[in-house]
C-alpha atoms as a PDB file:
ATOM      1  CA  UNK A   1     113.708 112.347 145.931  1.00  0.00           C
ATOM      2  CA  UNK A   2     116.706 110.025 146.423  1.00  0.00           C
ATOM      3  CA  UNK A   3     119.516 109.321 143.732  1.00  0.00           C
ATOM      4  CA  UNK A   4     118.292 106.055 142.992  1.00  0.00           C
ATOM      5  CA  UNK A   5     115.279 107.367 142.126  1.00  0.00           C
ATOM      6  CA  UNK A   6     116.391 110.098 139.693  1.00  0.00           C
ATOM      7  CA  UNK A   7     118.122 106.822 137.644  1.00  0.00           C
ATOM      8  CA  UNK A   8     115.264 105.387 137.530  1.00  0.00           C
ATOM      9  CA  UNK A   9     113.371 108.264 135.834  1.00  0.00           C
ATOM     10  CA  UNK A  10     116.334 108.909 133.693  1.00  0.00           C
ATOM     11  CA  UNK A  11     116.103 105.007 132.685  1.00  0.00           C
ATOM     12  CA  UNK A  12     112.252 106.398 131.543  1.00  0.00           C
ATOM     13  CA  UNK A  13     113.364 109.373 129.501  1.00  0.00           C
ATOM     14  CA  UNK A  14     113.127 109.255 125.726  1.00  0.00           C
ATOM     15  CA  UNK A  15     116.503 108.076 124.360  1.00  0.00           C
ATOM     16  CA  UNK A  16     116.774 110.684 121.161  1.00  0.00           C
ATOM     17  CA  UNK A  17     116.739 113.392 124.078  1.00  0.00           C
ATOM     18  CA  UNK A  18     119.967 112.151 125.024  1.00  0.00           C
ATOM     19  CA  UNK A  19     121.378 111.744 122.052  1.00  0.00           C
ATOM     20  CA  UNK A  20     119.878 115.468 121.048  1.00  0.00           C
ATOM     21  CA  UNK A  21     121.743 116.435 123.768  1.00  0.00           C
ATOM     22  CA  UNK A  22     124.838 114.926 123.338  1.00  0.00           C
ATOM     23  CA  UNK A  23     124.649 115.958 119.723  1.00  0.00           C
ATOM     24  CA  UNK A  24     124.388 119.653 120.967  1.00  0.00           C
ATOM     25  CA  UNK A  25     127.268 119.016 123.522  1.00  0.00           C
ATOM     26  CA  UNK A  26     129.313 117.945 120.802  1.00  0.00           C
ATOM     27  CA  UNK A  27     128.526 120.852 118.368  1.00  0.00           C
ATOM     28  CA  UNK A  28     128.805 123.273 120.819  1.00  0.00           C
ATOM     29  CA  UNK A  29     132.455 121.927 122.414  1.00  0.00           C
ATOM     30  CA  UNK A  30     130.894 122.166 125.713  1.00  0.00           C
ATOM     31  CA  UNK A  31     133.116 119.589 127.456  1.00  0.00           C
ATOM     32  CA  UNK A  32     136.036 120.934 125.870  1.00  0.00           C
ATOM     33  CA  UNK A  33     134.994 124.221 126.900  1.00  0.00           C
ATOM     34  CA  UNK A  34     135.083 123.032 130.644  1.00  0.00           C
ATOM     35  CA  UNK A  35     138.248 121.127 130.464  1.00  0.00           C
ATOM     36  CA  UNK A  36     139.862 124.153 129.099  1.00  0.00           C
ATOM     37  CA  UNK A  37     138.579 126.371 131.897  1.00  0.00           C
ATOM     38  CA  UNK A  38     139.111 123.287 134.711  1.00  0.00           C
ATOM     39  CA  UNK A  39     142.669 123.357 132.686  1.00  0.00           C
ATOM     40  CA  UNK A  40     143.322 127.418 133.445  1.00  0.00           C
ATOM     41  CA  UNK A  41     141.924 127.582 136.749  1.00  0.00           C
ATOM     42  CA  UNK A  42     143.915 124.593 138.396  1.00  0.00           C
ATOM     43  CA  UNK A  43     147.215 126.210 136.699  1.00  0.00           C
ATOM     44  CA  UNK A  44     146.171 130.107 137.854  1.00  0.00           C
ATOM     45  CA  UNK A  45     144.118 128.967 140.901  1.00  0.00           C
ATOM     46  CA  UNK A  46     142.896 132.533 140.932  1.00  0.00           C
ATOM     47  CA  UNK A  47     141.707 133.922 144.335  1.00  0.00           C
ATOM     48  CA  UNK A  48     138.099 135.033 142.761  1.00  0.00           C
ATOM     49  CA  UNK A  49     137.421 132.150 140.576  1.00  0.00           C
ATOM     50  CA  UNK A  50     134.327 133.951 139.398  1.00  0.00           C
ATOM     51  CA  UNK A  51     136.422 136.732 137.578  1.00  0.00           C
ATOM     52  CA  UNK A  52     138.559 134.570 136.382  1.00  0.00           C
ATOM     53  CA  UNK A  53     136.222 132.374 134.834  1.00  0.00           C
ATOM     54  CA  UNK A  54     134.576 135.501 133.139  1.00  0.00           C
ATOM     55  CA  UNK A  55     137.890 136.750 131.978  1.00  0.00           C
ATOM     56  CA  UNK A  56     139.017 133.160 130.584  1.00  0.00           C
ATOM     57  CA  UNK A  57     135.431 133.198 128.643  1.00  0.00           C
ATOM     58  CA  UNK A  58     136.378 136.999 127.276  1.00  0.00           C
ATOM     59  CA  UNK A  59     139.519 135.386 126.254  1.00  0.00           C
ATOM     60  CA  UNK A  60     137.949 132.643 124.278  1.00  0.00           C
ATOM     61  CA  UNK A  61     135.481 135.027 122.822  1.00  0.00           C
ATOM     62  CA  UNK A  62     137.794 137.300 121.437  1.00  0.00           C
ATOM     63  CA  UNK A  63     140.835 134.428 120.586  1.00  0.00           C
ATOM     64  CA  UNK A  64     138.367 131.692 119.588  1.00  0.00           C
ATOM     65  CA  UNK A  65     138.293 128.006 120.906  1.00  0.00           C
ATOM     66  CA  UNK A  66     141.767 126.964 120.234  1.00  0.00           C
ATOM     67  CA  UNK A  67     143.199 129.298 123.260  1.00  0.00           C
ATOM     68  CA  UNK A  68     146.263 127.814 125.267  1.00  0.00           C
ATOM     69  CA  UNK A  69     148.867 129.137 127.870  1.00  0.00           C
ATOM     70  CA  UNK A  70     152.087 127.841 127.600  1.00  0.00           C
ATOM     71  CA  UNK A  71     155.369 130.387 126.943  1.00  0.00           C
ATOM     72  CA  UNK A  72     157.858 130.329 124.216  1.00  0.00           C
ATOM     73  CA  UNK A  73     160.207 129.186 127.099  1.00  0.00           C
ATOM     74  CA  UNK A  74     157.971 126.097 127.778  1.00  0.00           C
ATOM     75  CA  UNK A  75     158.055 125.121 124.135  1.00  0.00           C
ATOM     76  CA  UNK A  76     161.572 125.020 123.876  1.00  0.00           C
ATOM     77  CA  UNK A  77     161.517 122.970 126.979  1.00  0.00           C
ATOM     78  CA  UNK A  78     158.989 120.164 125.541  1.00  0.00           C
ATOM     79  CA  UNK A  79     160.967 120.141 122.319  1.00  0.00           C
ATOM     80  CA  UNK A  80     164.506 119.413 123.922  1.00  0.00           C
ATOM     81  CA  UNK A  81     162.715 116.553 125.858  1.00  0.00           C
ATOM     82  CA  UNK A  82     161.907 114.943 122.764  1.00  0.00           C
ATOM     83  CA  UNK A  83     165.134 116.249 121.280  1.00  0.00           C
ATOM     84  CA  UNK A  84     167.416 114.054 123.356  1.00  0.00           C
ATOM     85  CA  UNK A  85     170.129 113.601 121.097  1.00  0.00           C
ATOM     86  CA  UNK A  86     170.261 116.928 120.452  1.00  0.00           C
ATOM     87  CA  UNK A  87     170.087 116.588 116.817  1.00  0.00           C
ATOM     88  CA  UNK A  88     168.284 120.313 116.281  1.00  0.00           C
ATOM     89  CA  UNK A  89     165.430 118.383 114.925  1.00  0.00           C
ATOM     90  CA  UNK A  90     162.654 115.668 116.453  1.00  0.00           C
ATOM     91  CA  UNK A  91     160.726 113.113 114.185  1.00  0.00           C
ATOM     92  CA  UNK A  92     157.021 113.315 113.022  1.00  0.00           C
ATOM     93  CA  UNK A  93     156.019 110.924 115.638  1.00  0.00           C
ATOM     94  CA  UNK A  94     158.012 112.615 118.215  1.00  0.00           C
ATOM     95  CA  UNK A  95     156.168 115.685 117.215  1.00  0.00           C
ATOM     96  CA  UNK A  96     152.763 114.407 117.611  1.00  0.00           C
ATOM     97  CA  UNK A  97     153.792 112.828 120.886  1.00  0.00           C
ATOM     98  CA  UNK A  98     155.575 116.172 121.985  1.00  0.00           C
ATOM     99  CA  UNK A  99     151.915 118.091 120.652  1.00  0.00           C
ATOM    100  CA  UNK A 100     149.976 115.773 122.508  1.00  0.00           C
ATOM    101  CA  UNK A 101     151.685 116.585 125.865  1.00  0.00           C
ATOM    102  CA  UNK A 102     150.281 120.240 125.794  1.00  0.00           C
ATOM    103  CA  UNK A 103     147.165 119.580 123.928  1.00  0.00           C
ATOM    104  CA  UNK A 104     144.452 119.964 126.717  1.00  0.00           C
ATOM    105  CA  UNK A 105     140.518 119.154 124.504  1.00  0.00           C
ATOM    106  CA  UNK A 106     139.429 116.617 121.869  1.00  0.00           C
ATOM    107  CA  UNK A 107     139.712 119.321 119.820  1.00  0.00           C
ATOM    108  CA  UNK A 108     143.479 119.744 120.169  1.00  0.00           C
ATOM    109  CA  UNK A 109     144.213 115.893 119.769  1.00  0.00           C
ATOM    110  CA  UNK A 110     141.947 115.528 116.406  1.00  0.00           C
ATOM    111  CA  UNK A 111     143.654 118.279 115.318  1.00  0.00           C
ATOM    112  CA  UNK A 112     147.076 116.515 115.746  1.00  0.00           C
ATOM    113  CA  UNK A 113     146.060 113.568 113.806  1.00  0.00           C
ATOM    114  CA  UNK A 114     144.719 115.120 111.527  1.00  0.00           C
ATOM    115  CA  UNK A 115     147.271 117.569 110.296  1.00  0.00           C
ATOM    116  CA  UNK A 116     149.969 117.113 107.938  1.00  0.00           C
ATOM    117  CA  UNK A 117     153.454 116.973 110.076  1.00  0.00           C
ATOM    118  CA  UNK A 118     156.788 117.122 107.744  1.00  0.00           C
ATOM    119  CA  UNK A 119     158.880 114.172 108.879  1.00  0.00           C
ATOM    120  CA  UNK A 120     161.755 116.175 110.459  1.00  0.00           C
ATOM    121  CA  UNK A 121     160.398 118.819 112.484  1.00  0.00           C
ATOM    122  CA  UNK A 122     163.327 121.724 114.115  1.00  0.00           C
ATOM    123  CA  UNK A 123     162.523 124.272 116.970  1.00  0.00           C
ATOM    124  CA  UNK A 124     160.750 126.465 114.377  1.00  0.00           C
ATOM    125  CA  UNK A 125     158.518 123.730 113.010  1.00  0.00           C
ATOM    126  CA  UNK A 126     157.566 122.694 116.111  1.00  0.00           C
ATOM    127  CA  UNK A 127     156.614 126.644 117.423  1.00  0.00           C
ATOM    128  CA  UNK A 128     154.841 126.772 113.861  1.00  0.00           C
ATOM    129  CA  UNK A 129     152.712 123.599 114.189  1.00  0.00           C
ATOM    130  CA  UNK A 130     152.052 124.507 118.420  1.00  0.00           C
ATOM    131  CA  UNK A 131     150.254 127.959 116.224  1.00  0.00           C
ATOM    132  CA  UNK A 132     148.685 126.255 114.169  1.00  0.00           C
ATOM    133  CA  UNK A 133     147.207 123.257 115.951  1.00  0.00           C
ATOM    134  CA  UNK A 134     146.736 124.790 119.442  1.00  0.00           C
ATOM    135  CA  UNK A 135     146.210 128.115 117.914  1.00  0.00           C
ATOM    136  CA  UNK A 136     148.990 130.010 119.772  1.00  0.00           C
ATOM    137  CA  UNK A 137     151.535 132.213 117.975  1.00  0.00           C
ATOM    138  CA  UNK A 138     154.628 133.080 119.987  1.00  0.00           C
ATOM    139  CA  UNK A 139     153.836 136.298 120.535  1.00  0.00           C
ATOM    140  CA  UNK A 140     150.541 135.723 121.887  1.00  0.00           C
ATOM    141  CA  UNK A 141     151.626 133.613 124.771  1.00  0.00           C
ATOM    142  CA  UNK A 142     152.068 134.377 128.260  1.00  0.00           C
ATOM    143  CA  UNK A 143     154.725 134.056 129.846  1.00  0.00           C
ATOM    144  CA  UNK A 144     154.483 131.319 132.961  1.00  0.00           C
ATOM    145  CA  UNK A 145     153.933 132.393 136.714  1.00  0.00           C
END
């Protein structure tokens, strides 16, 4: 059977299967779940992909979905590129921009909107609100390669 003519059975398949589908796709964070394991292997590019997948799904079994890997070092990095005039603090919107750069699923960016950033946010803020809307605490990340 050629592609064209898988479309057109697809074209012939009942259209609340797809949306049943999509429904459980959504539920489930599928998609985000692959992003966030496309995200980990292309920055690790592990020699035996297989393990690594296994051990990035261990990960996210034991540390839920909101799992990330950037360092304490990188953090202070993002924030001083939003922190230009060195004031020792960046705005709301500078936050949610700065949030946005290391958010990697839907999940992360809803989560940004959604949440309730003070207007003037300092180092600490920022390291607070990377916990608590990409679900990393300092002490839980790893340090870069």
């Amino acid at each position: 059977m050629c592609i064209r003519d898988r479309h057109i059975k697809m074209d012939k398949i009942d259209n609340s299967l797809v949306i049943e589908a999509q429904e459980y796709l959504r539920e489930h964070r599928i998609l985000e779940l692959f992003e966030d394991l496309c995200s980990h292997l292309a920055v690790a590019q592990p020699e035996n992909v297989e393990q690594f997948l296994i051990e990035q799904l261990k990960l996210k079994k034991e540390q839920g979905p909101k799992y990330t890997i950037y360092s304490e070092n990188e953090l202070d990095n993002i924030f001083k590129l939003f922190d230009l005039r060195e004031r020792g603090y960046i705005t709301k919107d500078q936050c949610k921009k700065a949030l946005s750069t290391i958010a990697h699923s839907e999940y992360h960016y809803k989560m940004i909107q959604d949440d309730d950033i003070p207007e003037k946010v300092d180092i600490k803020d920022f390291k607070n609100l990377c916990g608590k809307i990409l679900g990393v605490s300092v002490g839980e990340m790893q340090e870069a390669s």
